[in-house]
C-alpha atoms as a PDB file:
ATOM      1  CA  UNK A   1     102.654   4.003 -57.115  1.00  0.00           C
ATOM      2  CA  UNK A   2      98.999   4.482 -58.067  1.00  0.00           C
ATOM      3  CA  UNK A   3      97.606   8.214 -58.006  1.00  0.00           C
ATOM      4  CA  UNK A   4      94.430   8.960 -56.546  1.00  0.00           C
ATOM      5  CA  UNK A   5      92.250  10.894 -58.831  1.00  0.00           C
ATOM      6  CA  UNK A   6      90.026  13.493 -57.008  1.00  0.00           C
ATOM      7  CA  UNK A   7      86.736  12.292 -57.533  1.00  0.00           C
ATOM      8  CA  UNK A   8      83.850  14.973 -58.630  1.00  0.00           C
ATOM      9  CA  UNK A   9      81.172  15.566 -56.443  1.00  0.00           C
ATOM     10  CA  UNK A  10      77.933  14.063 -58.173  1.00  0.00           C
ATOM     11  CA  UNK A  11      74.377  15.824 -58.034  1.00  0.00           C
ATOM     12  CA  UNK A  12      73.004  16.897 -54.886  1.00  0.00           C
ATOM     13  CA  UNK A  13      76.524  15.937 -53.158  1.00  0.00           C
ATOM     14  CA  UNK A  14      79.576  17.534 -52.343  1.00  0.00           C
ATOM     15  CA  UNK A  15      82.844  17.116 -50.223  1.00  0.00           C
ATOM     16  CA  UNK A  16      81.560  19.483 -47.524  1.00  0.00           C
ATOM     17  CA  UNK A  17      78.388  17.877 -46.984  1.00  0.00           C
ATOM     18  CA  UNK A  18      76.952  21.600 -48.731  1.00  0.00           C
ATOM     19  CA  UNK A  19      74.330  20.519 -51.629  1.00  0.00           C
ATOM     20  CA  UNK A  20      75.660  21.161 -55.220  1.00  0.00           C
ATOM     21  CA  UNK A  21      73.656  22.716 -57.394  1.00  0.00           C
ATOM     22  CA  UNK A  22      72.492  20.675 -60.545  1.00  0.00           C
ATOM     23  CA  UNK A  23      72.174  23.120 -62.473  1.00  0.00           C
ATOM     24  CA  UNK A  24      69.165  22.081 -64.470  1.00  0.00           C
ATOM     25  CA  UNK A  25      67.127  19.391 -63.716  1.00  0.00           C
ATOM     26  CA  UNK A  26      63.985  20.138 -61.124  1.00  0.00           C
ATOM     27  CA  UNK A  27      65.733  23.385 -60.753  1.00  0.00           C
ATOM     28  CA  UNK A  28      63.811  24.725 -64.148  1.00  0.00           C
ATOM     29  CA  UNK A  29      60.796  23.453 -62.234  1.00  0.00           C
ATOM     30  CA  UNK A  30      62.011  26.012 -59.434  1.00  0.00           C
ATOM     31  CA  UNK A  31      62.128  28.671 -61.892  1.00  0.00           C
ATOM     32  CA  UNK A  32      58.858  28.185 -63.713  1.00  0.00           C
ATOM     33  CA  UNK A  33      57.583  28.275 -59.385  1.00  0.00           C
ATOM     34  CA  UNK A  34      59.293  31.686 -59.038  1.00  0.00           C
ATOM     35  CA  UNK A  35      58.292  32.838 -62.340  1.00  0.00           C
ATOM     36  CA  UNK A  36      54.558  32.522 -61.143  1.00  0.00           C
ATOM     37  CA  UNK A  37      55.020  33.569 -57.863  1.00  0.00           C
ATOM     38  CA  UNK A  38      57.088  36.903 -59.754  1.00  0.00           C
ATOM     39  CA  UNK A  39      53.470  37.419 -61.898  1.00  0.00           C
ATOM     40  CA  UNK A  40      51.301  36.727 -58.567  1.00  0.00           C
ATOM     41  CA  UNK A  41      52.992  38.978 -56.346  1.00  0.00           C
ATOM     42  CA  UNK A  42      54.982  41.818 -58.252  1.00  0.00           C
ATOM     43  CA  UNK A  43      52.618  41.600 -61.264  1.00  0.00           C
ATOM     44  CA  UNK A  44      49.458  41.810 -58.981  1.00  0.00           C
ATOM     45  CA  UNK A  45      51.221  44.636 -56.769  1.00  0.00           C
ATOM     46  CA  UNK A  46      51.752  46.817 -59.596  1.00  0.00           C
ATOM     47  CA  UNK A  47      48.011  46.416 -61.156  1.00  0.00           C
ATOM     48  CA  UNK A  48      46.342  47.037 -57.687  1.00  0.00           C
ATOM     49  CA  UNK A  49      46.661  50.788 -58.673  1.00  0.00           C
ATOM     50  CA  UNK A  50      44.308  49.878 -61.295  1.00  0.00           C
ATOM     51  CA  UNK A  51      41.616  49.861 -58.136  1.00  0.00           C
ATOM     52  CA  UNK A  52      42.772  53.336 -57.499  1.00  0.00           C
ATOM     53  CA  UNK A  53      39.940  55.208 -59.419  1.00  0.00           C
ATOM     54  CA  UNK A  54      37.138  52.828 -57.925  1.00  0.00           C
ATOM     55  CA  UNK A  55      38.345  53.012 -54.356  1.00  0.00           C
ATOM     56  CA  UNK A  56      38.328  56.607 -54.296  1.00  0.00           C
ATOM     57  CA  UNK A  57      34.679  56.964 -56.105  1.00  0.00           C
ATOM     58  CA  UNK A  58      33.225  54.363 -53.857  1.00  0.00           C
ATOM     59  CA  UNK A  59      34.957  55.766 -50.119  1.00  0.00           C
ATOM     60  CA  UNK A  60      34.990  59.085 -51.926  1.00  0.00           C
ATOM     61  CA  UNK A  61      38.185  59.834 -50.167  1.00  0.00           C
ATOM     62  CA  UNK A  62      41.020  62.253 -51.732  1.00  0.00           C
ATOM     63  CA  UNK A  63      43.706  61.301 -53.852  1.00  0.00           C
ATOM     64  CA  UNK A  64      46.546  60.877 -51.134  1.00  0.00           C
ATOM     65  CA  UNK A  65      44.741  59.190 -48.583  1.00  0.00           C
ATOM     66  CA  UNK A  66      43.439  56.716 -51.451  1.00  0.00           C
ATOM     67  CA  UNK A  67      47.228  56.041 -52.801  1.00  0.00           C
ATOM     68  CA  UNK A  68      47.807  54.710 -49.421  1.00  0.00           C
ATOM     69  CA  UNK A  69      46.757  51.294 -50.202  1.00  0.00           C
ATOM     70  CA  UNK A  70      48.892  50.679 -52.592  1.00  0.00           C
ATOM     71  CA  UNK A  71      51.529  52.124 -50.732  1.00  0.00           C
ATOM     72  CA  UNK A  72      50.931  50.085 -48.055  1.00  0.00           C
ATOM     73  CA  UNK A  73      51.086  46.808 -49.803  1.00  0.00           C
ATOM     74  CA  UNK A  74      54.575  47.809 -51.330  1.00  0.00           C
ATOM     75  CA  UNK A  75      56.091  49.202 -48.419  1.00  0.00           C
ATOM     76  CA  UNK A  76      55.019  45.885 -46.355  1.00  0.00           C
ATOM     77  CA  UNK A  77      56.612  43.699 -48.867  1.00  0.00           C
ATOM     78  CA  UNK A  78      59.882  45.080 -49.256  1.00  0.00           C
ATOM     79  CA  UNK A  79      59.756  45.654 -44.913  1.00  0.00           C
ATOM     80  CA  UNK A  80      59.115  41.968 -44.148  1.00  0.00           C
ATOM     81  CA  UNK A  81      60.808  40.672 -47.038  1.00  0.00           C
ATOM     82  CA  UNK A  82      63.972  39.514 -44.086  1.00  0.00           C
ATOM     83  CA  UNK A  83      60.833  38.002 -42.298  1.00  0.00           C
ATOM     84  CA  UNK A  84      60.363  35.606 -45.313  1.00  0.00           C
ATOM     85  CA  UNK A  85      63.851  34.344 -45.603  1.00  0.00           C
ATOM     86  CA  UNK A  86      64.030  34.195 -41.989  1.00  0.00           C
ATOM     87  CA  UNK A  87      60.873  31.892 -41.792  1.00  0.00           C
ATOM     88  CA  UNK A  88      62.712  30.186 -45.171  1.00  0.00           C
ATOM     89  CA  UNK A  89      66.012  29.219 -43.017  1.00  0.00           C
ATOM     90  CA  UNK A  90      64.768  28.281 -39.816  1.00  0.00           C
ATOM     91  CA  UNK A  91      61.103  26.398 -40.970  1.00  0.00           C
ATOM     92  CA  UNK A  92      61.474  25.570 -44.901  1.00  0.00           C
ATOM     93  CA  UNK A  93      61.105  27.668 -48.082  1.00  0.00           C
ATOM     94  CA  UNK A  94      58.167  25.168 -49.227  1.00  0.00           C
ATOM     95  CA  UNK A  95      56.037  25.623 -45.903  1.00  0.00           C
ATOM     96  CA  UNK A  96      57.054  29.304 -45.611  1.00  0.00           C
ATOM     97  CA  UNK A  97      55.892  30.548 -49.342  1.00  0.00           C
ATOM     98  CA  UNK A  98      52.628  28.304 -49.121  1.00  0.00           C
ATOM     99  CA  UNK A  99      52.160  30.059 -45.775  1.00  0.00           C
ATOM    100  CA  UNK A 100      52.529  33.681 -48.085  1.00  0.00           C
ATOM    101  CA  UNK A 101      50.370  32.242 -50.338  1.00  0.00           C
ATOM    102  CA  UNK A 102      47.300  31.561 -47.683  1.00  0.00           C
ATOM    103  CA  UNK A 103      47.741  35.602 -45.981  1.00  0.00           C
ATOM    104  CA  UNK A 104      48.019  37.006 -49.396  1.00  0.00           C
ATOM    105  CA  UNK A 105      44.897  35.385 -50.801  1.00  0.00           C
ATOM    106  CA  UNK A 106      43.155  35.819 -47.305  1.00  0.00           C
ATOM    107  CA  UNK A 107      43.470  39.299 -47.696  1.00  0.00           C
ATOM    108  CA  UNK A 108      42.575  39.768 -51.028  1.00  0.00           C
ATOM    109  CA  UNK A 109      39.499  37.441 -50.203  1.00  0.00           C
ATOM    110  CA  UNK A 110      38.922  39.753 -46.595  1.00  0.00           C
ATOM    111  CA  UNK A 111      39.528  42.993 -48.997  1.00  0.00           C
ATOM    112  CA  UNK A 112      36.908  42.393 -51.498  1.00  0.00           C
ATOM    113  CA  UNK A 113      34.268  42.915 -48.289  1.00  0.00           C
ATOM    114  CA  UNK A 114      35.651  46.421 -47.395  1.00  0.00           C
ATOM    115  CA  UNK A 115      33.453  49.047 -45.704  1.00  0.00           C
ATOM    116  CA  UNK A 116      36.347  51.628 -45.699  1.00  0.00           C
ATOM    117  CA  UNK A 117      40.052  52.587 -46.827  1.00  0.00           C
ATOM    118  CA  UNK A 118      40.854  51.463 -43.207  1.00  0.00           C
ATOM    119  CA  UNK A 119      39.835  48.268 -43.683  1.00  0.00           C
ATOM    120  CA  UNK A 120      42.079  48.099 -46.943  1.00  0.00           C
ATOM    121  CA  UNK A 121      44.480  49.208 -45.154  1.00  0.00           C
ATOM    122  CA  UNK A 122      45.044  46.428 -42.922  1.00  0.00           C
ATOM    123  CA  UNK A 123      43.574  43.608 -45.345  1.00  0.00           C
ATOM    124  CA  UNK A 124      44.888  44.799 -48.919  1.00  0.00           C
ATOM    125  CA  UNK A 125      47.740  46.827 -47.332  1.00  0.00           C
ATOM    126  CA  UNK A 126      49.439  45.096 -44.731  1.00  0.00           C
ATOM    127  CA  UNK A 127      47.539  41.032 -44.617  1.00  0.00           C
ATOM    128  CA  UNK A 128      48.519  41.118 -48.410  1.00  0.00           C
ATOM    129  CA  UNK A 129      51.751  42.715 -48.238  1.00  0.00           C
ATOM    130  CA  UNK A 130      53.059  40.275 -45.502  1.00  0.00           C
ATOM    131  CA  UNK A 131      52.019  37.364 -47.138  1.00  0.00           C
ATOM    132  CA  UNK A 132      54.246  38.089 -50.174  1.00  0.00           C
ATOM    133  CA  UNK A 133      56.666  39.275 -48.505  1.00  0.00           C
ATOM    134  CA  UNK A 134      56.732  35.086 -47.063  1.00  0.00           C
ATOM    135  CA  UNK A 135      56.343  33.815 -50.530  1.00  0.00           C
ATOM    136  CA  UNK A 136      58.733  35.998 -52.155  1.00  0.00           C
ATOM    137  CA  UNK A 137      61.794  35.897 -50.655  1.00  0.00           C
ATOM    138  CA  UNK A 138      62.586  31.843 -50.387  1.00  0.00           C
ATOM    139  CA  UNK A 139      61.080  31.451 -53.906  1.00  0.00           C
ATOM    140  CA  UNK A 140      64.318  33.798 -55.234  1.00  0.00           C
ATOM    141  CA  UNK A 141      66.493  32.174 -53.168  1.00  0.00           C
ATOM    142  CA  UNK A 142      65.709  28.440 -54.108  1.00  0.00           C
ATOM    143  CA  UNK A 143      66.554  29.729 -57.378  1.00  0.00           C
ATOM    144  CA  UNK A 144      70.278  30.351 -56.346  1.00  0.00           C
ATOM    145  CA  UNK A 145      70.061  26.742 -54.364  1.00  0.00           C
ATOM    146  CA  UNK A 146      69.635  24.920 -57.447  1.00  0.00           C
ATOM    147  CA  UNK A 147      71.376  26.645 -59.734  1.00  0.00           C
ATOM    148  CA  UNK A 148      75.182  28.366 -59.928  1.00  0.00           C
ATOM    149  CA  UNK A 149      76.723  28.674 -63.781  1.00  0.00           C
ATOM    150  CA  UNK A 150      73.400  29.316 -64.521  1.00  0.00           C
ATOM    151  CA  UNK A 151      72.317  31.603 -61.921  1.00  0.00           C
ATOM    152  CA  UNK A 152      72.213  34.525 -64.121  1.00  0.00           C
ATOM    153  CA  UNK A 153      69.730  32.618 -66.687  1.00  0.00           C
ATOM    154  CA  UNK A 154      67.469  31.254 -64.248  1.00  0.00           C
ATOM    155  CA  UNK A 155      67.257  34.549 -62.440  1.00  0.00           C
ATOM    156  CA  UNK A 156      66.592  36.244 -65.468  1.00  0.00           C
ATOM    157  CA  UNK A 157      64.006  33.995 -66.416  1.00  0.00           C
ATOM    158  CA  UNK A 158      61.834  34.256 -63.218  1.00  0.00           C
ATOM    159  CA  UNK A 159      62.079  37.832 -62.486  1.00  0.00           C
ATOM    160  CA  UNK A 160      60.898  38.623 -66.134  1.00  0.00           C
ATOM    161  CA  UNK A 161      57.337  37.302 -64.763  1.00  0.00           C
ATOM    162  CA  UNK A 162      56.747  40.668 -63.581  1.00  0.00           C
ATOM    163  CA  UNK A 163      57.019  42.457 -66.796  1.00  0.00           C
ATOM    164  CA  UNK A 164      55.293  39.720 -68.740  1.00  0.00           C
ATOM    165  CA  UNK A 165      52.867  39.251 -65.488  1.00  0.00           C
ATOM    166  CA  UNK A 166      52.330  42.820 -66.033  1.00  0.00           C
ATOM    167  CA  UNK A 167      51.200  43.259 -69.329  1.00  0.00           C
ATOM    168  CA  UNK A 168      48.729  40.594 -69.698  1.00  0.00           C
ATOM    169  CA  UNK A 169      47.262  41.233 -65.974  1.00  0.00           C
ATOM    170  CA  UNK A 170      46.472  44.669 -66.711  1.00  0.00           C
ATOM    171  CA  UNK A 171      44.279  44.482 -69.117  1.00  0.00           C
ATOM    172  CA  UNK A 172      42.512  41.129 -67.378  1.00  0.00           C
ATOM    173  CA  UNK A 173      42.212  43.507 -64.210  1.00  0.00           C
ATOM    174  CA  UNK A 174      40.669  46.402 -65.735  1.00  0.00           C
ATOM    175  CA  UNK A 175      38.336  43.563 -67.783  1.00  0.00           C
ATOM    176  CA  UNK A 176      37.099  42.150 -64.838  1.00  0.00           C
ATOM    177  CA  UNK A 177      36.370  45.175 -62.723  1.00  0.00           C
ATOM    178  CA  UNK A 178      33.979  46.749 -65.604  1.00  0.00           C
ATOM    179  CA  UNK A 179      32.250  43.000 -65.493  1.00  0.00           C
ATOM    180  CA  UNK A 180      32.283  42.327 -62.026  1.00  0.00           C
ATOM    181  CA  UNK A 181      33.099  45.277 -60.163  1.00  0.00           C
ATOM    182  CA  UNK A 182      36.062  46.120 -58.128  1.00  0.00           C
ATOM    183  CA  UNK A 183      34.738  43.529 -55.431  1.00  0.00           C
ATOM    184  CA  UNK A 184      33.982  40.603 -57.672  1.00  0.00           C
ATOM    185  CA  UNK A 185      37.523  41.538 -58.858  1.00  0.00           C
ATOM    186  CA  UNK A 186      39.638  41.170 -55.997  1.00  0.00           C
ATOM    187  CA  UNK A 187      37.522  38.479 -55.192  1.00  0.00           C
ATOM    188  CA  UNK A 188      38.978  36.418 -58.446  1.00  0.00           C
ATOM    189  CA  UNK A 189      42.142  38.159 -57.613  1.00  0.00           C
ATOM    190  CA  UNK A 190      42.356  36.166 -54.724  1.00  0.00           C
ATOM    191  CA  UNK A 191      41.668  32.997 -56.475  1.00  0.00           C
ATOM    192  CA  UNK A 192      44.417  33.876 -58.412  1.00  0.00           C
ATOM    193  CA  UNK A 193      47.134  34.746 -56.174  1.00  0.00           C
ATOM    194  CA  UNK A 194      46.568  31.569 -54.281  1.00  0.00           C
ATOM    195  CA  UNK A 195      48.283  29.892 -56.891  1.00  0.00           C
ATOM    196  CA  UNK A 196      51.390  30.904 -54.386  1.00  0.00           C
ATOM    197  CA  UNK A 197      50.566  27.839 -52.547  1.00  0.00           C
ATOM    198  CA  UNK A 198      51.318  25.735 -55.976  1.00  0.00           C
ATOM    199  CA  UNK A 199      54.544  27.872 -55.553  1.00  0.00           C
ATOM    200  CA  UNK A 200      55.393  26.541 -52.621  1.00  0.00           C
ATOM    201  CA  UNK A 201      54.677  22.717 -53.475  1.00  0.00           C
ATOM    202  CA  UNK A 202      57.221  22.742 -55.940  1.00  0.00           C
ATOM    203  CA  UNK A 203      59.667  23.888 -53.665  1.00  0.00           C
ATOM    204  CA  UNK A 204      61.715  20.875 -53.678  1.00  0.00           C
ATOM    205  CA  UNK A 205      64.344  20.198 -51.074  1.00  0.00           C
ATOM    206  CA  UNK A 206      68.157  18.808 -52.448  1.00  0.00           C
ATOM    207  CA  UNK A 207      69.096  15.881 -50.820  1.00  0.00           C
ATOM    208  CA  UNK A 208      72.800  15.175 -49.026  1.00  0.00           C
ATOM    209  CA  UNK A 209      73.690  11.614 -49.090  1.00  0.00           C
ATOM    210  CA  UNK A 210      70.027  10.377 -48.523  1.00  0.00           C
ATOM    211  CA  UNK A 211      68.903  12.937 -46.601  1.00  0.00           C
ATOM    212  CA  UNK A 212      66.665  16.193 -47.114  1.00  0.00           C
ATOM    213  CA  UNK A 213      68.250  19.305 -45.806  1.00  0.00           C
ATOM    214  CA  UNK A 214      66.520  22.716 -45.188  1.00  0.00           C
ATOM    215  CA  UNK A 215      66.799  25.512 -48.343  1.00  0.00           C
ATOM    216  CA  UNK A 216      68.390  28.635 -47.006  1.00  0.00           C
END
């Protein structure tokens, strides 16, 4: 009597109609996506405080009601940060990080024509701080989609943006506002962070048996 091997599931298939991970693959593309969008959002975040000095010369405002800005923009990330992998389950991880990508460089963009720390707050603050909150949150989790042996590696790999992101921004930041000024700087800024949208175009869906399904 013949035995019936159990077949293994091949790439992108599986027995419970579930994706499997390929664990390599377009899934290092994935990671080199979140590794950018890990430099453009926390990397970015962390060197807004670089603005801190020129914000509160220009508004000449006090030193608590100037740290609200960058408050603001942290605080709104990690808040709406269920938003973006809401958005990422029911729409689609690509659509919903190139959306992120669009506020966050709108606001950057808005930001660089501020009249007052008011103004920041809502377009640096809060329009920047929602749109990475979108763009962050599916571009971790298509990480985990593609890979699961590996998770650990590829995780490791795209969150280290932000320290790396980090320490070559910094100086670039502080470069550009002593050549441009803190407006021509948030200006570029904005260029910059709408590389998220690039992000998001690289967010590839798997395929089950032919047919593309949604990244959770």
């Amino acid at each position: 009597m013949a035995v019936n091997k159990e077949e293994k599931p091949k790439e992108g298939r599986s027995t419970t109609g579930v994706p499997t991970p390929p664990e390599g693959g377009w899934g290092w593309m994935i990671v080199a996506g979140c590794f950018l969008a890990t430099i453009c959002i926390r990397a970015v975040t962390r060197c807004v405080s670089i603005f801190f000095v020129e914000f509160q010369l220009h508004f000449e405002q006090d030193y608590s009601t100037t740290a609200w800005i960058h408050s603001l923009i942290d605080c709104t990330t990690m808040l709406c940060a269920p938003l973006g992998g809401f958005l990422g389950s029911r729409v689609s991880c690509r659509v919903t990080v190139i959306l992120g990508g669009l506020l966050s460089a709108a606001g950057f963009v808005l930001s660089s024509f501020a009249s007052s720390l008011e103004y920041l707050y809502s377009s640096l603050g809060i329009l920047t701080g929602l749109g990475f909150a979108l763009s962050y949150t599916p571009a971790i989790a298509m990480v985990g989609r593609y890979f699961n042996e590996r998770k650990a590696l590829a995780y490791g790999i795209a969150q280290s943006g932000c320290g790396i992101g980090t320490f070559i921004l910094a100086p670039v930041v502080q470069l550009l506002i002593e050549q441009y000024s803190w407006r021509g700087a948030l200006l570029i800024l904005g260029g910059f962070v709408a590389n998220l949208c690039v992000v998001g175009a690289l967010m590839k869906p798997l395929e089950i048996r032919g047919e593309r399904s949604r990244m959770y």
